[in-house]
C-alpha atoms as a PDB file:
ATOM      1  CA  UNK A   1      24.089   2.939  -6.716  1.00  0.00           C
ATOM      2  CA  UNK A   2      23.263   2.857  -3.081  1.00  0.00           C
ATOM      3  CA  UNK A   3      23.911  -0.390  -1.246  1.00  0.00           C
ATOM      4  CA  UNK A   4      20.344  -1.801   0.275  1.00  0.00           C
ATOM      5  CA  UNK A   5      20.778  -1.780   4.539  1.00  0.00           C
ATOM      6  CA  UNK A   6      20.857  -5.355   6.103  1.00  0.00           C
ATOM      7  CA  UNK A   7      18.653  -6.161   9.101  1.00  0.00           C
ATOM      8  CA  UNK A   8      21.466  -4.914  11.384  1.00  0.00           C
ATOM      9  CA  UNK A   9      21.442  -1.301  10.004  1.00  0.00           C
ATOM     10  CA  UNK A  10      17.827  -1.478  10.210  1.00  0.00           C
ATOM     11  CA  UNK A  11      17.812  -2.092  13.782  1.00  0.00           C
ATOM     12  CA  UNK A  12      20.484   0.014  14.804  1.00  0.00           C
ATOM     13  CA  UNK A  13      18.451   3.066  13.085  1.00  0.00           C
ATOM     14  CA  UNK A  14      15.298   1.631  14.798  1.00  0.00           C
ATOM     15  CA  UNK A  15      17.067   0.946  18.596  1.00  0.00           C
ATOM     16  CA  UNK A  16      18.679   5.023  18.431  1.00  0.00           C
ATOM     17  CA  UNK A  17      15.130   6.295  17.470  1.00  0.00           C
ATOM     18  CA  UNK A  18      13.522   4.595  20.351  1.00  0.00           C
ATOM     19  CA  UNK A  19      16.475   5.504  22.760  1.00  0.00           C
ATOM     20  CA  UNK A  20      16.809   8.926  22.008  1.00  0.00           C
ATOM     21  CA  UNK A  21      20.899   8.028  22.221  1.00  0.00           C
ATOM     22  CA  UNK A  22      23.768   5.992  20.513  1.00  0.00           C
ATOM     23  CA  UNK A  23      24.855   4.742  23.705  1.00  0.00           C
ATOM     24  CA  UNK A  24      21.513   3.311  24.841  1.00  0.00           C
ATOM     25  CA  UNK A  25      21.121   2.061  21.245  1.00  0.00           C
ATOM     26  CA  UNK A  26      24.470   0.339  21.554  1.00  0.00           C
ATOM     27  CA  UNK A  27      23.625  -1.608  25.218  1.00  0.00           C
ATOM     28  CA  UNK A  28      20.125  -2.411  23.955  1.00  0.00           C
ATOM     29  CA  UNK A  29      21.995  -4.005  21.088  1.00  0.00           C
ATOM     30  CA  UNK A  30      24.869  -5.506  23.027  1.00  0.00           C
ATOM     31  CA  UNK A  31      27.689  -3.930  20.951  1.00  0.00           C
ATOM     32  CA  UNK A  32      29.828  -1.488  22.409  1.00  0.00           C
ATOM     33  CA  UNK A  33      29.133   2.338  21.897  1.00  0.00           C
ATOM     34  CA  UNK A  34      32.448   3.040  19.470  1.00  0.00           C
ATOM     35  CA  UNK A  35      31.366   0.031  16.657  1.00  0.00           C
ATOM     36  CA  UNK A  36      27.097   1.507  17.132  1.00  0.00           C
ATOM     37  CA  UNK A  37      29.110   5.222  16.158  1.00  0.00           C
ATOM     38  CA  UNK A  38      31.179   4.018  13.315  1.00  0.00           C
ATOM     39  CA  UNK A  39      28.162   1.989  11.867  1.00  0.00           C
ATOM     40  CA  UNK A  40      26.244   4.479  11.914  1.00  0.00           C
ATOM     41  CA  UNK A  41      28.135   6.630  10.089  1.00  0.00           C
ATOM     42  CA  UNK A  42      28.830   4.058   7.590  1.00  0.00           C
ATOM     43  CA  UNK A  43      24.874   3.691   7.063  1.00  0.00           C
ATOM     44  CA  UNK A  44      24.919   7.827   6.827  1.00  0.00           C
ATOM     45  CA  UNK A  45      27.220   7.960   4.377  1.00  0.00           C
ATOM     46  CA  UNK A  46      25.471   4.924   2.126  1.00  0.00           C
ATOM     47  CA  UNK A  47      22.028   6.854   2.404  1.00  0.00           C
ATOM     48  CA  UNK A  48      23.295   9.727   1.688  1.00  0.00           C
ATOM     49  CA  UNK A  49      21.912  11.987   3.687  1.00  0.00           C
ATOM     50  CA  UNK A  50      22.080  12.675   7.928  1.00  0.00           C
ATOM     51  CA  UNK A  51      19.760  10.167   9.577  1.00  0.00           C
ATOM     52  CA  UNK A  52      20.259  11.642  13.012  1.00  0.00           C
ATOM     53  CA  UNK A  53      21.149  14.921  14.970  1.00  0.00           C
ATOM     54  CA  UNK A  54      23.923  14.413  17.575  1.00  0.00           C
ATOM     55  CA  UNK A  55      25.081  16.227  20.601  1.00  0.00           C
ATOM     56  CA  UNK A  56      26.237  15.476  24.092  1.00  0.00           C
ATOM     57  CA  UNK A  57      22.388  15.232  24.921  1.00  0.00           C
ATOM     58  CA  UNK A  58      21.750  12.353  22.715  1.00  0.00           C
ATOM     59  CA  UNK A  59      20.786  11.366  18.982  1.00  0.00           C
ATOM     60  CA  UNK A  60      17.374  12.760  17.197  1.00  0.00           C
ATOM     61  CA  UNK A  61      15.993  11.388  14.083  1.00  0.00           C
ATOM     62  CA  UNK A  62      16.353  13.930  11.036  1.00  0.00           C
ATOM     63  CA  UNK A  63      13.237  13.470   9.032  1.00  0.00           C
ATOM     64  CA  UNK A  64      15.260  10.863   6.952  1.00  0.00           C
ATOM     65  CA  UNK A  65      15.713   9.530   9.974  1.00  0.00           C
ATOM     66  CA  UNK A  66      12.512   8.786  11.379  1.00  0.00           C
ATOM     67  CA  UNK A  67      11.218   8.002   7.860  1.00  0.00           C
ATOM     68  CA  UNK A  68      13.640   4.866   7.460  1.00  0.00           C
ATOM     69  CA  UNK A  69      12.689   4.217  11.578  1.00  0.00           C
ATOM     70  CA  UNK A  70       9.668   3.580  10.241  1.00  0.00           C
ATOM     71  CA  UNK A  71      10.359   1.625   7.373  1.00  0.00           C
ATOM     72  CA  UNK A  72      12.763  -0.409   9.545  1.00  0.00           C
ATOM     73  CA  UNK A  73       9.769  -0.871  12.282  1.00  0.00           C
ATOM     74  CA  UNK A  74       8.144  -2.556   8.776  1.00  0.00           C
ATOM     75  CA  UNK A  75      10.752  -4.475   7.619  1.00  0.00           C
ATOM     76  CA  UNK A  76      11.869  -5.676  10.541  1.00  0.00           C
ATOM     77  CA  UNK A  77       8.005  -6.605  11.483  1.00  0.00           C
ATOM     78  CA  UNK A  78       8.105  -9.022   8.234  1.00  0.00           C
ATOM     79  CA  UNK A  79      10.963 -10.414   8.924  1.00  0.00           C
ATOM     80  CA  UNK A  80      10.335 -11.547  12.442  1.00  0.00           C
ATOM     81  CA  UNK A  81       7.054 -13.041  11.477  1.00  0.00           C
ATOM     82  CA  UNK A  82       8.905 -14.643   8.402  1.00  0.00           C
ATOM     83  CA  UNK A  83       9.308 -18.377   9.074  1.00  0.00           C
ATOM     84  CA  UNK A  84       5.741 -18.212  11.256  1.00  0.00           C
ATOM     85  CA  UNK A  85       4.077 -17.665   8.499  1.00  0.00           C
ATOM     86  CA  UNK A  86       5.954 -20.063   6.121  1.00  0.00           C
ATOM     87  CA  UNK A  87       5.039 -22.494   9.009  1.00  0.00           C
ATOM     88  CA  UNK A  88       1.272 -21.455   9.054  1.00  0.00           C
ATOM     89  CA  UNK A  89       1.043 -21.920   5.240  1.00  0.00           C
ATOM     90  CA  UNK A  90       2.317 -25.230   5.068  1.00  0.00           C
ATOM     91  CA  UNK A  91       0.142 -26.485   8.113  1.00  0.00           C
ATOM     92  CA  UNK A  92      -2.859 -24.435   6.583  1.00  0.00           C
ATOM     93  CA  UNK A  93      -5.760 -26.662   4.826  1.00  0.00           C
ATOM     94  CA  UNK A  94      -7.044 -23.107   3.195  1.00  0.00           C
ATOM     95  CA  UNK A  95      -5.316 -21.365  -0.386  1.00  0.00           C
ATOM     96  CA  UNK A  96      -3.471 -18.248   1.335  1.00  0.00           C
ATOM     97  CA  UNK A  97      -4.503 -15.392  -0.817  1.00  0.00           C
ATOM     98  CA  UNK A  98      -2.919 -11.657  -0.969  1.00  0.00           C
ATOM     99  CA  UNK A  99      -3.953  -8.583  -1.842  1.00  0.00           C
ATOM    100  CA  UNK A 100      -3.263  -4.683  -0.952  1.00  0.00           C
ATOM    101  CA  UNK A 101      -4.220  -2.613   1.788  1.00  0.00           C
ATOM    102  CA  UNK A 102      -7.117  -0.489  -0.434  1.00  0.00           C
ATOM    103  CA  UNK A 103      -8.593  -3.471  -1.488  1.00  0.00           C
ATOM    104  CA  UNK A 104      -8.445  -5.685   1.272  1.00  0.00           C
ATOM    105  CA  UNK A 105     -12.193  -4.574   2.725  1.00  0.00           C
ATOM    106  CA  UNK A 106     -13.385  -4.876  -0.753  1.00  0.00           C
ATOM    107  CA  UNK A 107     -11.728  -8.172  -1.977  1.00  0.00           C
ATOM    108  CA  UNK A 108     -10.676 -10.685   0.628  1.00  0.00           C
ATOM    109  CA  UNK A 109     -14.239 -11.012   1.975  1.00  0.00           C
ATOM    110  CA  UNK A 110     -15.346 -12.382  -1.610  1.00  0.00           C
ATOM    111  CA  UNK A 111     -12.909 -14.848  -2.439  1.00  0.00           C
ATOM    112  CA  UNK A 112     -13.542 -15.778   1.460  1.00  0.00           C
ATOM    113  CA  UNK A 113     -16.919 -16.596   0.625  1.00  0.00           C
ATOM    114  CA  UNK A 114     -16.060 -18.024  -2.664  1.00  0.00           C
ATOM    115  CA  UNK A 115     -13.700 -20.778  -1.497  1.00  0.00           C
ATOM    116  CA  UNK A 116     -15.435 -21.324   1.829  1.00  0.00           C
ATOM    117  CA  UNK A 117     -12.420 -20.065   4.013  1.00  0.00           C
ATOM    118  CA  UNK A 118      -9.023 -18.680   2.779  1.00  0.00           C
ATOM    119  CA  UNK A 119      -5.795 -17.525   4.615  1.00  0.00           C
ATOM    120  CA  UNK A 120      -6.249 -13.742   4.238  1.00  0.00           C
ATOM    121  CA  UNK A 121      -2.638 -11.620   3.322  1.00  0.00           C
ATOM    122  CA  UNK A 122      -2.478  -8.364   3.033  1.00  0.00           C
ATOM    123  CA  UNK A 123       0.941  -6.386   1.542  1.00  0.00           C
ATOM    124  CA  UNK A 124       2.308  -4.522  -1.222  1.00  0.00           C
ATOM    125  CA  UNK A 125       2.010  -6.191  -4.836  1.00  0.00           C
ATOM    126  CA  UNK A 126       5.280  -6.383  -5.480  1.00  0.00           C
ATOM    127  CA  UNK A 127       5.661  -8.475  -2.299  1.00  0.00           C
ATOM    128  CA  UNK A 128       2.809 -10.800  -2.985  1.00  0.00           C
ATOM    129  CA  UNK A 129       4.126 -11.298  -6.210  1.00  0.00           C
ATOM    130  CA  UNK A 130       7.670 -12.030  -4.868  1.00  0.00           C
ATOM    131  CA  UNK A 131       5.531 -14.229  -2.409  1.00  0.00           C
ATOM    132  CA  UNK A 132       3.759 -16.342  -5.418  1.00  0.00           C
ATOM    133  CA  UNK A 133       6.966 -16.962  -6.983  1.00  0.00           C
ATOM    134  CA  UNK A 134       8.311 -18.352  -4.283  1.00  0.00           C
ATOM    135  CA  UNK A 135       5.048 -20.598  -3.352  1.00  0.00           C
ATOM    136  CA  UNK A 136       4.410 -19.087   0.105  1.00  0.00           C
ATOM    137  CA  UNK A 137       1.219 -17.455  -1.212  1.00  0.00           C
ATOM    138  CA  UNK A 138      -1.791 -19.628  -3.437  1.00  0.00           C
ATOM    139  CA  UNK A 139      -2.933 -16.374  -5.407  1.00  0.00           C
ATOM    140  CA  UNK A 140      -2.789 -12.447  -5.396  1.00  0.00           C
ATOM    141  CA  UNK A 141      -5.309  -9.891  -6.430  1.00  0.00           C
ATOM    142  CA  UNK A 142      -3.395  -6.659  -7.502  1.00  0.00           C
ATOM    143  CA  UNK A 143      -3.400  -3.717  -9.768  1.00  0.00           C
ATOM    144  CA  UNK A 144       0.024  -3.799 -10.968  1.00  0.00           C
ATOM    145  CA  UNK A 145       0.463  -7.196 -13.061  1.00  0.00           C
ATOM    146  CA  UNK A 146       0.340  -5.124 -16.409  1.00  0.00           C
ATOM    147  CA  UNK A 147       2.800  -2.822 -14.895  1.00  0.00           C
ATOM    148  CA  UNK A 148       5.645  -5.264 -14.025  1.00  0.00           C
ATOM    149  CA  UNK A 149       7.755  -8.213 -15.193  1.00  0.00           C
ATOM    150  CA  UNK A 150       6.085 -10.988 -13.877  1.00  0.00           C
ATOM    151  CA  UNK A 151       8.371 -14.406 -12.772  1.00  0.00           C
ATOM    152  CA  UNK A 152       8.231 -16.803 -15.191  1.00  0.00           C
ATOM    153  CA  UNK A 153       6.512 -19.254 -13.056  1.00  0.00           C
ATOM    154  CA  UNK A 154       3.165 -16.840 -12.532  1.00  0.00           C
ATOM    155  CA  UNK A 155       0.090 -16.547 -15.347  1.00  0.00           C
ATOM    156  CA  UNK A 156      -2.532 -13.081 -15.164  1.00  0.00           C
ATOM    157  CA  UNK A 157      -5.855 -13.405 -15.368  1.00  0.00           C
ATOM    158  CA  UNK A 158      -7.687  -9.977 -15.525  1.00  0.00           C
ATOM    159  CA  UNK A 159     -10.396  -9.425 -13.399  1.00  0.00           C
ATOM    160  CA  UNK A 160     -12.092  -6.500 -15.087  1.00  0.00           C
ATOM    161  CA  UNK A 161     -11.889  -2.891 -15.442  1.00  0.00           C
ATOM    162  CA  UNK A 162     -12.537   0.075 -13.120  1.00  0.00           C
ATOM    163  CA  UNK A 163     -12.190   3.924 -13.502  1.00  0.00           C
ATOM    164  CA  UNK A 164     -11.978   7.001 -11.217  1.00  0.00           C
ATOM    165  CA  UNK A 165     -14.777   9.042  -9.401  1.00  0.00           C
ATOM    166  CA  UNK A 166     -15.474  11.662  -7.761  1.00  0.00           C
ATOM    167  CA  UNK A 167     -17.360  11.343  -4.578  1.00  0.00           C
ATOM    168  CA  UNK A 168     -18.867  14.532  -3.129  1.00  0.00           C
ATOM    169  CA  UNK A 169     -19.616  14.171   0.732  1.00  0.00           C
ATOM    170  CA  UNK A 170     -22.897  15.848   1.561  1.00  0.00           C
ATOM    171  CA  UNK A 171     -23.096  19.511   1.240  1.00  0.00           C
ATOM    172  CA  UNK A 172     -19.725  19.501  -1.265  1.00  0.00           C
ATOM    173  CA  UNK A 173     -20.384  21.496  -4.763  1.00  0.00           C
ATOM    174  CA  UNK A 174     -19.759  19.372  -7.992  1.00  0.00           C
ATOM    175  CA  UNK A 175     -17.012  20.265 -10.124  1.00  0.00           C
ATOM    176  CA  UNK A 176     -17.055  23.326 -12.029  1.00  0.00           C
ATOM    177  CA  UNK A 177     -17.231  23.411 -16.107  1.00  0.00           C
ATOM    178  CA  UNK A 178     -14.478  24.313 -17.957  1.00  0.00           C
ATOM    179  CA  UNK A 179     -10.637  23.556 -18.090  1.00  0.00           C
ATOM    180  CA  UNK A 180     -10.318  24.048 -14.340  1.00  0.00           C
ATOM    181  CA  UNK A 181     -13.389  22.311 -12.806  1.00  0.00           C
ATOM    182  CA  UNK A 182     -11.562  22.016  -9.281  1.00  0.00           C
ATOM    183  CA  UNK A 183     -10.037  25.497  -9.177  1.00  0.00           C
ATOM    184  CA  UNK A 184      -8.864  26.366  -5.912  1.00  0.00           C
ATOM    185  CA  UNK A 185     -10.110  23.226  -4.616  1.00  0.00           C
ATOM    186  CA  UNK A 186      -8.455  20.922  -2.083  1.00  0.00           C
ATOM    187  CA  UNK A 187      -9.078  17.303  -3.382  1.00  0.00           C
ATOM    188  CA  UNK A 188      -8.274  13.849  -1.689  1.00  0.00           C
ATOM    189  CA  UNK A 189      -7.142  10.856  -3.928  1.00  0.00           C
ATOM    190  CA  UNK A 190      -6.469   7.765  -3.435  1.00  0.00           C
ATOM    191  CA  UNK A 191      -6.008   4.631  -6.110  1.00  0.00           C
ATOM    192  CA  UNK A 192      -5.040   0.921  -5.839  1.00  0.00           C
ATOM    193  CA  UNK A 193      -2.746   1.294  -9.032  1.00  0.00           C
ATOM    194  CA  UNK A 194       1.007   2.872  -9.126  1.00  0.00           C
ATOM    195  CA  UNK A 195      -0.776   5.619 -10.811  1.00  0.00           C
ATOM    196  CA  UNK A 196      -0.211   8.367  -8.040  1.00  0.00           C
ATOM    197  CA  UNK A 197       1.851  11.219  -9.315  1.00  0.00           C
ATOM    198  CA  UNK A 198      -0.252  10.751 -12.940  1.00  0.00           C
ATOM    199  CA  UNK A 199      -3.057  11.847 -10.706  1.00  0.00           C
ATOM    200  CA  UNK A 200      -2.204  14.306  -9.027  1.00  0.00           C
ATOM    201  CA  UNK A 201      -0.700  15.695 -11.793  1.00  0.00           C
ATOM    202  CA  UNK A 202      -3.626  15.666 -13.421  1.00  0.00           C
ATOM    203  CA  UNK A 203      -5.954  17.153 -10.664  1.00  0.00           C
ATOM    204  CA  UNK A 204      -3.589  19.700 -10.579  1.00  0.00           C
ATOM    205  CA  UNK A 205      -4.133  20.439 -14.232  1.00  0.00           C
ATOM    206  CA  UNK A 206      -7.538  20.922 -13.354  1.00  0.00           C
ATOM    207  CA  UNK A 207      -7.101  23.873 -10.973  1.00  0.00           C
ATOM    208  CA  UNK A 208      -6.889  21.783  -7.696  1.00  0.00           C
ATOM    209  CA  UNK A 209      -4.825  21.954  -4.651  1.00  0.00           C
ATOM    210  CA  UNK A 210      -4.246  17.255  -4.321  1.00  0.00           C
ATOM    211  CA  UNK A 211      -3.458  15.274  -1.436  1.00  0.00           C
ATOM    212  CA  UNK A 212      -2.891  12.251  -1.570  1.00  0.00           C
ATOM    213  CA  UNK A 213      -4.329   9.670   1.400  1.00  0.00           C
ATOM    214  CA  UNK A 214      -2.917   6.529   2.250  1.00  0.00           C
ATOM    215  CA  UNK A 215      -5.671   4.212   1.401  1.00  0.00           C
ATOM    216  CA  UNK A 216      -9.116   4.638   0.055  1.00  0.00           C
ATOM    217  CA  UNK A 217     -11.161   4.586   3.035  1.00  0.00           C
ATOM    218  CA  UNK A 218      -8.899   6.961   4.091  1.00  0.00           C
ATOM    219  CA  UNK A 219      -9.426   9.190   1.214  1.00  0.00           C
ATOM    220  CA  UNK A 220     -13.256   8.923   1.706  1.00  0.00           C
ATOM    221  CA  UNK A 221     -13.012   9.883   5.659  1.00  0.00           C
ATOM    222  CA  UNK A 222     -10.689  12.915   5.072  1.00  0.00           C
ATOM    223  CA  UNK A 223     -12.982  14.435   2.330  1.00  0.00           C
ATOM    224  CA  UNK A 224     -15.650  14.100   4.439  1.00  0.00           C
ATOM    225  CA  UNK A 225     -14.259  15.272   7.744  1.00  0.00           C
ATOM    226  CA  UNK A 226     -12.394  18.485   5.449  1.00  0.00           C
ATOM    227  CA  UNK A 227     -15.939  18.931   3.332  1.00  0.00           C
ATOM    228  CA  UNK A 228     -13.934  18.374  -0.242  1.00  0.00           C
ATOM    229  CA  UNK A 229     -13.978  16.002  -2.792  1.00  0.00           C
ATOM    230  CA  UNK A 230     -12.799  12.490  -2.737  1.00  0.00           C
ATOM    231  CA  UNK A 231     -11.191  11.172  -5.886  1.00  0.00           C
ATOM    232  CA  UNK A 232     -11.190   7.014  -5.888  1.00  0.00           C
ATOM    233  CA  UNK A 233     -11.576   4.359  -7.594  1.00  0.00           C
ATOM    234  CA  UNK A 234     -15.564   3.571  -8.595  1.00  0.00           C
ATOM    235  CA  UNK A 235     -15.586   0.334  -7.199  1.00  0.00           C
ATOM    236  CA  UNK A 236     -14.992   1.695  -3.861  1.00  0.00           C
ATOM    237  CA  UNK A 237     -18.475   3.060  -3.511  1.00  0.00           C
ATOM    238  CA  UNK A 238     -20.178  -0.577  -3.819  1.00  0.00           C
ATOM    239  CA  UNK A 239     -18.293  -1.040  -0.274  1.00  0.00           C
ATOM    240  CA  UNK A 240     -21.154  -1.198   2.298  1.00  0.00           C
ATOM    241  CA  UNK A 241     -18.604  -0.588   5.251  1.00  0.00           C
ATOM    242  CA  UNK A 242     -17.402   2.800   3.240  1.00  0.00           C
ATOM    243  CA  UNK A 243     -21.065   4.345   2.117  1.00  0.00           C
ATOM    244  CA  UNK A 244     -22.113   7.028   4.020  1.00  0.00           C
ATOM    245  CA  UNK A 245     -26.203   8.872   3.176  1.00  0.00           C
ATOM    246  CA  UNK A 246     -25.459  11.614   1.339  1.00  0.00           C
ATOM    247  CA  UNK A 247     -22.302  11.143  -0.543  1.00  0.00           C
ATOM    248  CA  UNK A 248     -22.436  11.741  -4.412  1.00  0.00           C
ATOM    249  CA  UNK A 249     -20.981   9.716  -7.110  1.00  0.00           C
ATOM    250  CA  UNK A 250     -20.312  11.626 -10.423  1.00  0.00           C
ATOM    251  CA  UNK A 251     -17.772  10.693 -12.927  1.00  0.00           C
ATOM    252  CA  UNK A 252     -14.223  12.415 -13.249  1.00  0.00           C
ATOM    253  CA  UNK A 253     -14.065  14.948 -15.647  1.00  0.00           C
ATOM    254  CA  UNK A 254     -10.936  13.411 -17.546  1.00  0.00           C
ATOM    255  CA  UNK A 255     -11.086   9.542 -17.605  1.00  0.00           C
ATOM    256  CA  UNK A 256      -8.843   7.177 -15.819  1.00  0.00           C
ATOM    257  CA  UNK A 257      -9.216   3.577 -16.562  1.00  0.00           C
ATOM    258  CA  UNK A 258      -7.641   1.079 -13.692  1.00  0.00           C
ATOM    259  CA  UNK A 259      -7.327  -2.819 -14.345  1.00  0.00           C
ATOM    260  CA  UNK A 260      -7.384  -5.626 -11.921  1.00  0.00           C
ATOM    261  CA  UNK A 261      -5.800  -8.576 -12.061  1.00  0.00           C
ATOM    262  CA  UNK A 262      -5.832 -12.119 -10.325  1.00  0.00           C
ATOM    263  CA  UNK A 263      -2.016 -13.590 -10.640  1.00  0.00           C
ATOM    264  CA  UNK A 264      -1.740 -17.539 -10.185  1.00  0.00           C
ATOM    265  CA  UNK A 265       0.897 -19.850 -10.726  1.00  0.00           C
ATOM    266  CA  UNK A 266       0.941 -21.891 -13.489  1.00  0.00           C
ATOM    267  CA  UNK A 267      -0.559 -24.677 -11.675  1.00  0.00           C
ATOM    268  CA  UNK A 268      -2.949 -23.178  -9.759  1.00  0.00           C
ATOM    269  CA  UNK A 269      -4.764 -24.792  -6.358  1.00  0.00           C
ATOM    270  CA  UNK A 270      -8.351 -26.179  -7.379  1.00  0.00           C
ATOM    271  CA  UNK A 271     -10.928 -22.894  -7.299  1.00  0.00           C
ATOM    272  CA  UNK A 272      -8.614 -20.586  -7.377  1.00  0.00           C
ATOM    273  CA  UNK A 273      -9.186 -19.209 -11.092  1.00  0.00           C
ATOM    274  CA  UNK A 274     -12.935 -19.072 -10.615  1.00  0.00           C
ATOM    275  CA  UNK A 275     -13.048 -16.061  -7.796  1.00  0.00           C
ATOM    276  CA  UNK A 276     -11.779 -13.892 -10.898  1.00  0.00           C
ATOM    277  CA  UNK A 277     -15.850 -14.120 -12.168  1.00  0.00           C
ATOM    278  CA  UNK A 278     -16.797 -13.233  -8.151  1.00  0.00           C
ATOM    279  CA  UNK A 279     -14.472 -10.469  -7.473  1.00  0.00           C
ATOM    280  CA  UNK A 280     -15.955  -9.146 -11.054  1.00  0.00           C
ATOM    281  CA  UNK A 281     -19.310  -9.229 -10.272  1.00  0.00           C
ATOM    282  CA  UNK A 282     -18.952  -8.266  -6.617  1.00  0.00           C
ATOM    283  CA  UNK A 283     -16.805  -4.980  -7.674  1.00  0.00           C
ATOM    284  CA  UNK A 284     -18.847  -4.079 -10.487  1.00  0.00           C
ATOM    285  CA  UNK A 285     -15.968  -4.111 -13.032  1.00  0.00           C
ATOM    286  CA  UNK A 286     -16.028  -4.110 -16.626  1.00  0.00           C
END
């Protein structure tokens, strides 16, 4: 199994992305050139694959390379920020609350309003999870508590249930009849669930040509811009900040239930299992 990279690794990849060269890496770094070199290789050889192209002109990121840049530009981001925000949450007099990036817009507004001020966090859910275990975070709102092992110390509380749509911008056919209503069709998805590759696979059952977008606002803005179909989640379209006059909502020609959860600790802060009701109600879940 491949070792994980420490926080060294990760900025060595990051510093000979930016610099275009080992060398520069290495004196931005303040480690000679030689040890940068032999690290690097060392990292190459864990990953698995090339991370960089080198010749006497520099070092370019392979696209390995510039995908783990990126993830290192994350990480790294996190980390930084790590004991400010352990430091924030202890000084804080509001419940920090998490949830992901697709349902930030939709969510963190309502348990706002609901507890009359909250510390708002937004990452993946098996991060705010790992958060909530360790007490840095009050409560999480995700999609994936049926889908993991939850700590010990957490308890689920489901929220309510959602499915997928299919939003038509304006001037966008509906979906054929048949076994192929999307034949030929390019069709953006996005979910809040790990369900992505059971989508697409099953949009591409259904004749069409999927991509998938990073969030669901996202989704909704590249249908529209590419005149296609939008598949996401139905509670999406109760988002006043996502509507747009014209868009359609008609229901998915398979079905694909999604569940949403609130996670707590066992002991949870005063409130804090009541927003499950408001998030409900607000989202329109079942």
């Amino acid at each position: 199994m491949t070792s994980l990279p420490d926080a060294d690794d990760l900025r060595l990849v990051l510093a000979v992305a930016g610099a275009g060269s080992v060398g520069s890496a290495a004196r931005r770094l303040q480690v000679s050139q030689p040890s940068a070199s032999q690290r690097l290789a060392r990292l190459e050889r864990r990953v698995g694959v090339r991370l960089f192209d080198r010749d006497t002109q520099g070092a370019r990121p392979t696209p390995a390379g510039a995908e783990l840049a990126r993830q290192a530009d994350h990480i790294l981001g996190h980390l930084d920020g790590a004991f400010e925000a352990a430091r924030s949450a202890a000084a804080s007099r509001w419940p920090r609350v998490g949830t992901i990036a697709s349902l930030a817009e939709l969510v963190l507004p309502v348990v706002d309003a609901a507890l009359d001020g909250i510390d708002q966090v937004v990452d993946h859910g098996d991060r705010l999870i790992a958060w909530l275990d360790e007490a840095t975070l009050d409560a999480a709102v995700v999609a994936i508590a049926d889908q993991t092992e939850l700590p010990r110390s957490l308890r689920t509380h489901r929220i309510g249930g959602d499915e997928l749509v299919v939003v038509l911008p304006r001037g966008v056919r509906l979906p054929a009849r048949g076994s192929l209503p999307f034949r030929g069709t390019q069709v953006v998805f996005a979910s809040y669930d790990a369900g992505s590759p059971r989508i697409r696979q099953s949009l591409a059952a259904a004749g069409a040509k999927p991509r998938r977008a990073a969030t669901i606002p996202a989704a909704l803005a590249t249908a529209r811009l590419r005149g296609c179909p939008a598949v996401v989640p139905r509670s999406a379209t109760r988002a006043p900040t996502w509507k747009v006059a014209g868009d359609r909502v008609r229901p998915l020609p398979w079905r694909y239930r999604l569940r949403l959860d609130l996670v707590l600790p066992r002991r949870p802060r005063a409130g804090l299992l009541a927003v499950a009701g408001d998030v409900r109600s607000a989202l329109g879940l079942s």
